[in-house]
N, C-alpha and C. Protein backbone atom coordinates (compact mmCIF):
# COMPACT_ATOMS: atom_id res chain seq x y z
N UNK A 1 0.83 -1.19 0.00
CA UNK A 1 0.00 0.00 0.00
C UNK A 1 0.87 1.25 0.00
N UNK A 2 1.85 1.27 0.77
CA UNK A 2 2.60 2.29 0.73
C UNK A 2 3.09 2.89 -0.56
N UNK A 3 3.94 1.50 -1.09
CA UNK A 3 4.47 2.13 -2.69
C UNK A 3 3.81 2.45 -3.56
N UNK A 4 2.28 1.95 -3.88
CA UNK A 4 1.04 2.49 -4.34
C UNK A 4 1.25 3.97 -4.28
N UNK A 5 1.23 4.28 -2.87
CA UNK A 5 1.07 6.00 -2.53
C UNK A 5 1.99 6.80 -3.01
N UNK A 6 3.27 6.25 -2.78
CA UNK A 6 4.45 6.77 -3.03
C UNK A 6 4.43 7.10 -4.56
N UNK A 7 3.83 6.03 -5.46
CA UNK A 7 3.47 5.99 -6.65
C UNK A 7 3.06 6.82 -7.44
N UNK A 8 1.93 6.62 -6.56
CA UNK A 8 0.56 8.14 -7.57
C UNK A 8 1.58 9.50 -6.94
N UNK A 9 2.09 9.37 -5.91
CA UNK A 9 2.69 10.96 -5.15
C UNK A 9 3.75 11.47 -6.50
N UNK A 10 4.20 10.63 -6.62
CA UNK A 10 5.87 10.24 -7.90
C UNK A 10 5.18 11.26 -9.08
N UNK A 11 3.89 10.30 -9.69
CA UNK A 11 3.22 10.52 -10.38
C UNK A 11 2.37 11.87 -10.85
N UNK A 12 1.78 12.02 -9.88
CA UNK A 12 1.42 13.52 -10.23
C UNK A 12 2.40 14.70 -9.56
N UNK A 13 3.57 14.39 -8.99
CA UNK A 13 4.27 15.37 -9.27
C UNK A 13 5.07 15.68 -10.64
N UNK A 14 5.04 14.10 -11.37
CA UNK A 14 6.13 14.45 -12.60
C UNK A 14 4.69 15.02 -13.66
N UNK A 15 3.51 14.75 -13.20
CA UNK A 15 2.37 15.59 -14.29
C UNK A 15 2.15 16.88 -13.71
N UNK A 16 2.37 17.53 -12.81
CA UNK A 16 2.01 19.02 -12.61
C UNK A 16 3.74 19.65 -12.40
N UNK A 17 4.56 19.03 -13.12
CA UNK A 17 6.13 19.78 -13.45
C UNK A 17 5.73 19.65 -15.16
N UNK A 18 5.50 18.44 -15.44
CA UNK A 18 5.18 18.71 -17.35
C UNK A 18 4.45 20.29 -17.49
N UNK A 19 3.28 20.06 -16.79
CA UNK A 19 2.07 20.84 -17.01
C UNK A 19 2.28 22.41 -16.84
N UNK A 20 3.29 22.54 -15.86
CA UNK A 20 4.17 23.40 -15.70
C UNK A 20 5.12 23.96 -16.54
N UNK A 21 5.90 23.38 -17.25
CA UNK A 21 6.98 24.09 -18.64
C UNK A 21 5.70 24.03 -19.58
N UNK A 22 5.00 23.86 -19.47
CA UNK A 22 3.82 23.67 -21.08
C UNK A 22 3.78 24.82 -20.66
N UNK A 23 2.94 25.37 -19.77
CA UNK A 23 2.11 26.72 -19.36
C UNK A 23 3.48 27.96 -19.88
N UNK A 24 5.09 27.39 -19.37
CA UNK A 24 5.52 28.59 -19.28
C UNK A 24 6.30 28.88 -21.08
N UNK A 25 6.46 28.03 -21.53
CA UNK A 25 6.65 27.99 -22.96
C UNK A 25 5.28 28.99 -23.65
N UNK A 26 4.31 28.46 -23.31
CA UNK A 26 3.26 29.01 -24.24
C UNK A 26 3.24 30.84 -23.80
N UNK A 27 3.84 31.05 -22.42
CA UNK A 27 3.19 32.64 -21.93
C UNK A 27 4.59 33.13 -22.88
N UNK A 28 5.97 32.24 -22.73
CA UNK A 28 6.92 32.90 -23.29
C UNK A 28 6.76 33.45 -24.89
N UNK A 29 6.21 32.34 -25.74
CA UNK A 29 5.85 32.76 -27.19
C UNK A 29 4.76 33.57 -27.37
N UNK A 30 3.86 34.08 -26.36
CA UNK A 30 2.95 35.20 -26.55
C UNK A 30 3.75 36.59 -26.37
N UNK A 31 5.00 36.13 -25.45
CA UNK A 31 5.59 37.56 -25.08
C UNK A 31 5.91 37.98 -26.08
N UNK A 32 6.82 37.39 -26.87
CA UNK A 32 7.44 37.81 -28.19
C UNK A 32 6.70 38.15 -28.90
N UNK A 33 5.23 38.36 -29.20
CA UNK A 33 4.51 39.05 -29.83
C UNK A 33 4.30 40.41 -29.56
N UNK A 34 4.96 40.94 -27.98
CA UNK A 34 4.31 42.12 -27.54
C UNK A 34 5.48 42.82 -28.10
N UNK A 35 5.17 43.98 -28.93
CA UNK A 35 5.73 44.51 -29.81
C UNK A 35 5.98 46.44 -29.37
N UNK A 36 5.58 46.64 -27.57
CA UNK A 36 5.22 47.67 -27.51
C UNK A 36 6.65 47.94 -27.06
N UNK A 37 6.72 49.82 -27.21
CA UNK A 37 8.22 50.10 -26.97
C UNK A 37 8.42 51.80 -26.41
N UNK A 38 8.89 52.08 -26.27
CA UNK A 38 9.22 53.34 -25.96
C UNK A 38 9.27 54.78 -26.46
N UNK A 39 7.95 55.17 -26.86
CA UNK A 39 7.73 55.84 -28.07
C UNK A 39 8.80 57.57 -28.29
N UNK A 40 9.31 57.62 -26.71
CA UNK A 40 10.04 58.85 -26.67
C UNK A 40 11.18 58.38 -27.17
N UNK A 41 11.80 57.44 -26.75
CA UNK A 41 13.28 56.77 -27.23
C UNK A 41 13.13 56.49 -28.85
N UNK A 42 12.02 56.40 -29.27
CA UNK A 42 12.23 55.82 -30.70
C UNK A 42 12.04 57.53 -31.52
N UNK A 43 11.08 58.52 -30.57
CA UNK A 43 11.05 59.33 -31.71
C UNK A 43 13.02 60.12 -31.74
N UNK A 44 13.23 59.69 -30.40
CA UNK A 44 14.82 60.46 -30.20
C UNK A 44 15.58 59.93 -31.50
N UNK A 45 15.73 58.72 -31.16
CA UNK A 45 16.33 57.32 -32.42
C UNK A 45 16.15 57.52 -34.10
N UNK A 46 14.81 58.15 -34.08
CA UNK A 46 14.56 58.67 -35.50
C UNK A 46 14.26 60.08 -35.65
N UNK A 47 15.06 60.93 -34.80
CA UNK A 47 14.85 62.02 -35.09
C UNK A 47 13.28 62.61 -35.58
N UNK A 48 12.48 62.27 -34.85
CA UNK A 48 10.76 62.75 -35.80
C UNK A 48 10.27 64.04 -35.36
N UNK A 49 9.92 64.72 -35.66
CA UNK A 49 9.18 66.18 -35.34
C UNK A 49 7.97 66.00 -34.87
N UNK A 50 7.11 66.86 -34.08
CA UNK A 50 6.30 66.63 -33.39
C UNK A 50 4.80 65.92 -34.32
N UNK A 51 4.60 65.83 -35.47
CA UNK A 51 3.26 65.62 -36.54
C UNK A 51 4.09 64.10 -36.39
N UNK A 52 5.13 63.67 -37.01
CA UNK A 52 5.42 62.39 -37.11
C UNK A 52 5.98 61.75 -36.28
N UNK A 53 5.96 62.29 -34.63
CA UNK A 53 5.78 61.30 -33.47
C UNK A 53 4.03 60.56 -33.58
N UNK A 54 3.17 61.91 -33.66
CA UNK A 54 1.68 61.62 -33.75
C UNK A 54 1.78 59.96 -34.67
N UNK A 55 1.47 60.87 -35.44
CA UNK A 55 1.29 59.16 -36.44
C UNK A 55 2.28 58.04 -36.31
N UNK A 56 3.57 58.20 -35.95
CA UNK A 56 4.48 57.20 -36.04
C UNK A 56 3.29 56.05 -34.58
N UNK A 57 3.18 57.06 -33.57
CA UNK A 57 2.65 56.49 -32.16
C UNK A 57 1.20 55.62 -32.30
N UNK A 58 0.32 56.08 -33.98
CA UNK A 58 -1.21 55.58 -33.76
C UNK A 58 -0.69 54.20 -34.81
N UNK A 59 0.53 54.57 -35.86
CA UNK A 59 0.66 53.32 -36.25
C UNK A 59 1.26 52.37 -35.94
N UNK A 60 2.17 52.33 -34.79
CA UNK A 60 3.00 51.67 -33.98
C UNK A 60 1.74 51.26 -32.91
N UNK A 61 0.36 51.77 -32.31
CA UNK A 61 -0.41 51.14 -31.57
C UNK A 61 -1.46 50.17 -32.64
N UNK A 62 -1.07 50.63 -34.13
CA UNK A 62 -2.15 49.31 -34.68
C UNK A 62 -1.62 48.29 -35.01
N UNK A 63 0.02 48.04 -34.93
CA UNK A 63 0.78 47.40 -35.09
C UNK A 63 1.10 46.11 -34.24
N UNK A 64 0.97 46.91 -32.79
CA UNK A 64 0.77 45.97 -31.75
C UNK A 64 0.05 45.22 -31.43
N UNK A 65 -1.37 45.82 -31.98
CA UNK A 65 -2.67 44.99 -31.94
C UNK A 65 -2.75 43.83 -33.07
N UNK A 66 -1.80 44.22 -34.14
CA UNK A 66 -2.07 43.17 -35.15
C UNK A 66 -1.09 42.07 -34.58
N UNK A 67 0.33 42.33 -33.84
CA UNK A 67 0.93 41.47 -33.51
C UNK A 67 0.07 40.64 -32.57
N UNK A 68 -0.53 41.13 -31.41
CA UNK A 68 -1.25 40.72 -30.59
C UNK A 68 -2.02 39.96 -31.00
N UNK A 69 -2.91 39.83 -31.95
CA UNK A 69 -4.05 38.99 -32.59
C UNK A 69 -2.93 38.24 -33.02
N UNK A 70 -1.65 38.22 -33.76
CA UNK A 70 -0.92 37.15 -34.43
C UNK A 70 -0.50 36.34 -33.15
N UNK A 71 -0.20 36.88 -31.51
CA UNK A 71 0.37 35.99 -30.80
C UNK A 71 -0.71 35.06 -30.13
N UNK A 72 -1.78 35.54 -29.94
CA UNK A 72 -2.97 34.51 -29.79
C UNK A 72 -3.72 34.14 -30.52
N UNK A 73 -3.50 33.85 -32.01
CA UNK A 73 -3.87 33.31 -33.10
C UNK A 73 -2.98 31.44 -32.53
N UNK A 74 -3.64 30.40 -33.54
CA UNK A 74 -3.14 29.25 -33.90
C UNK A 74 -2.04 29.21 -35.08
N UNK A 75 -1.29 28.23 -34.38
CA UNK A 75 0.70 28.48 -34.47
C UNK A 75 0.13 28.48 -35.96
N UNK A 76 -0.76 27.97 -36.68
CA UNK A 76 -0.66 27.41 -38.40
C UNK A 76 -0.60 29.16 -38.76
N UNK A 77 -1.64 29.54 -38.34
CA UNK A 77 -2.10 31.06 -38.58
C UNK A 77 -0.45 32.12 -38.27
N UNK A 78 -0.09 31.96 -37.48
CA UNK A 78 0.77 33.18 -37.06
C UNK A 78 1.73 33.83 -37.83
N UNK A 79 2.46 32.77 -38.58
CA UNK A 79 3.83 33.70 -39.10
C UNK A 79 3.30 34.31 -40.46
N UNK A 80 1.18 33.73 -41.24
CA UNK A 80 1.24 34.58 -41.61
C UNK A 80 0.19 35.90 -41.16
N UNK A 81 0.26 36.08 -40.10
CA UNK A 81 -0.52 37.23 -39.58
C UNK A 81 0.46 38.07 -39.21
N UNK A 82 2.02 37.46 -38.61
CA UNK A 82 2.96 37.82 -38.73
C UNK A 82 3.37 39.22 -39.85
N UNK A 83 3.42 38.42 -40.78
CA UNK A 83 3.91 38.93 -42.25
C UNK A 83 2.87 39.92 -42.45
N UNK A 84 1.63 40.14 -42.44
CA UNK A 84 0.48 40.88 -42.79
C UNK A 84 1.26 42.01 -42.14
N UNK A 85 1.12 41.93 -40.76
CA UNK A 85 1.20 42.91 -39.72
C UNK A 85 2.27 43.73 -39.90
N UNK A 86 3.42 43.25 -40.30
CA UNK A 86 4.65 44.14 -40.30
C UNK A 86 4.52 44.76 -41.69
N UNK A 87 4.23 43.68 -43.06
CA UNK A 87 4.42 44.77 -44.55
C UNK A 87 3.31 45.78 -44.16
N UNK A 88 2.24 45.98 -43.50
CA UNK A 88 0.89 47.11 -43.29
C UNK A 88 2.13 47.73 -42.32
N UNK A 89 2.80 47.65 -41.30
CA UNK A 89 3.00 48.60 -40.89
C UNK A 89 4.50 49.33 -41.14
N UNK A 90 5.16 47.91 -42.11
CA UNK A 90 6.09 49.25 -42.78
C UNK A 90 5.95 50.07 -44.56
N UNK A 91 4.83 49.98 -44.52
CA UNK A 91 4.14 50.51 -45.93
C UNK A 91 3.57 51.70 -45.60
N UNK A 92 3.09 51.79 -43.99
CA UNK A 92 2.19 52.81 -43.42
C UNK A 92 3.92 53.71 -42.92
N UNK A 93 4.79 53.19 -42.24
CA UNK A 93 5.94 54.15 -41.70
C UNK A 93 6.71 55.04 -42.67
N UNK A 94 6.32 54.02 -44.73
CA UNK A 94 7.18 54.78 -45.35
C UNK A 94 6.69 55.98 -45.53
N UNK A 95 5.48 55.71 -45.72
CA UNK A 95 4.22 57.16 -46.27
C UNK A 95 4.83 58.17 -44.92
N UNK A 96 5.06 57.94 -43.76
CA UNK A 96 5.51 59.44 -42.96
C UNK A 96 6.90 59.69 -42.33
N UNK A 97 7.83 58.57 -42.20
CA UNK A 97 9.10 58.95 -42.54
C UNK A 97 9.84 59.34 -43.63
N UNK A 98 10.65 60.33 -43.69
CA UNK A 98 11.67 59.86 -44.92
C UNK A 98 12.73 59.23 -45.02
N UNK A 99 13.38 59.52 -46.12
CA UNK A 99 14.57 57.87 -46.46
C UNK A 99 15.24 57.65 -45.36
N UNK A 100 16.19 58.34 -44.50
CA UNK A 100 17.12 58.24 -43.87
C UNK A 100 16.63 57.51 -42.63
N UNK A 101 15.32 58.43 -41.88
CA UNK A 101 14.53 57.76 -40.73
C UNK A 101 13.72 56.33 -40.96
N UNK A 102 13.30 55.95 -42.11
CA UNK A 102 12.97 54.92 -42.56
C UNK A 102 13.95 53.89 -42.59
N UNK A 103 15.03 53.94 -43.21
CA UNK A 103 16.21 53.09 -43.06
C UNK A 103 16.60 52.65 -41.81
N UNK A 104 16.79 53.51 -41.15
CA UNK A 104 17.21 53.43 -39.10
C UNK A 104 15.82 52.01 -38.85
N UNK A 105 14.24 52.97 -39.05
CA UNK A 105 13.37 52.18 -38.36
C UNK A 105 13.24 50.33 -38.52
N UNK A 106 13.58 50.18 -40.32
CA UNK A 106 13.99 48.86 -40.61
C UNK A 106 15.07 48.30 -39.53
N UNK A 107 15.51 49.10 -39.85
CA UNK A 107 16.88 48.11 -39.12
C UNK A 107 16.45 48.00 -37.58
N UNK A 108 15.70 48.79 -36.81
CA UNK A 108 15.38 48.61 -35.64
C UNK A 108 14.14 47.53 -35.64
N UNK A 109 13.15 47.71 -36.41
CA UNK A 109 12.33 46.65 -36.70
C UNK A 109 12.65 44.94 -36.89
N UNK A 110 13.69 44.91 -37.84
CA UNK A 110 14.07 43.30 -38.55
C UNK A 110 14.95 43.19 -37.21
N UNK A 111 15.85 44.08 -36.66
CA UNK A 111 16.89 43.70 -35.13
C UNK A 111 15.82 42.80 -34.14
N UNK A 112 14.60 43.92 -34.04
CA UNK A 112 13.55 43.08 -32.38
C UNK A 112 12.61 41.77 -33.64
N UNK A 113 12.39 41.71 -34.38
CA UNK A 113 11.59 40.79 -35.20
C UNK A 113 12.64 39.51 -34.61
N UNK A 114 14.16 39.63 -34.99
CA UNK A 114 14.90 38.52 -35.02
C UNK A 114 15.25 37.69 -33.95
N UNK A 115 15.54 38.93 -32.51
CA UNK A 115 15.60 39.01 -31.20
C UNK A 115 14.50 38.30 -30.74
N UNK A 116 13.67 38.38 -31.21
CA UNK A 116 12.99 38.02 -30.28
C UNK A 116 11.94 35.78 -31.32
N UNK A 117 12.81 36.18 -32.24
CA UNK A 117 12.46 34.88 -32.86
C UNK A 117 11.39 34.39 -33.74
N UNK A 118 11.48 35.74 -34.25
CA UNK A 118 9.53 35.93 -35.15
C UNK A 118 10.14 36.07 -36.74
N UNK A 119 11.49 36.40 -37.27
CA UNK A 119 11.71 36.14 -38.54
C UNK A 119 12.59 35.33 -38.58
C-alpha cells in the first residue's frame, strides 16, 4: 500500500512539473509578440518632429494589436498574420518617414523581429 502512494505521489508530481513548462513555454511565445516600446526613445532614435511622433505612435499602436491577434492566433495562422502585420506597418511608416529615418526604423524593426524569434 505504501508504494502504491508513493506511486501516484511520484506521479502527479512528474504531471504538474510537465504541465508546468507547457504553461511557461506558451506565456513565453505570446511575449514575443508584444511589440510595444518606448515611443520617446524611438522618436529620439529617429529624429521625428512633433506631426510624425503623432502618427508614427497611432501606427505603432495598430501594429501591436495586429501582432497581438498574431500571438494569440493558432501556431498554423501566425507567421502569416505575422507577415500581414509588419508589410501594413512598414508601408504605413514609409508614407511618414523619410529615407534616412525609414532606413534606421527597418533596421530597428528586422533587429527586435529577429531578437525576439519571429523572422
Amino acid at each position: 500500500m505504501k508504494k502504491i502512494v508513493l506511486m501516484v505521489v511520484a506521479m502527479l508530481s512528474m504531471t504538474m512539473a510537465f504541465a508546468e513548462n507547457e504553461n511557461n513555454s506558451a506565456v513565453k511565445s505570446v511575449e514575443a509578440y508584444d511589440m510595444t516600446v518606448n515611443m520617446r526613445k524611438l522618436a529620439v532614435t529617429l529624429e521625428l518632429n512633433s506631426d510624425q511622433m503623432e502618427a508614427v505612435q497611432d501606427i505603432h499602436t495598430a501594429f501591436c494589436n495586429d501582432m497581438y491577434l498574431a500571438g494569440s492566433a493558432h501556431a498554423e495562422e501566425r507567421k502569416a498574420l505575422v507577415d500581414e502585420a509588419v508589410k501594413k506597418d512598414i508601408r504605413y511608416m514609409h508614407y511618414i518617414l523619410d529615407e534616412k529615418q525609414y532606413k534606421k526604423y527597418l533596421l530597428l524593426l528586422n533587429t527586435t523581429l529577429i531578437n525576439r524569434g519571429l523572422k
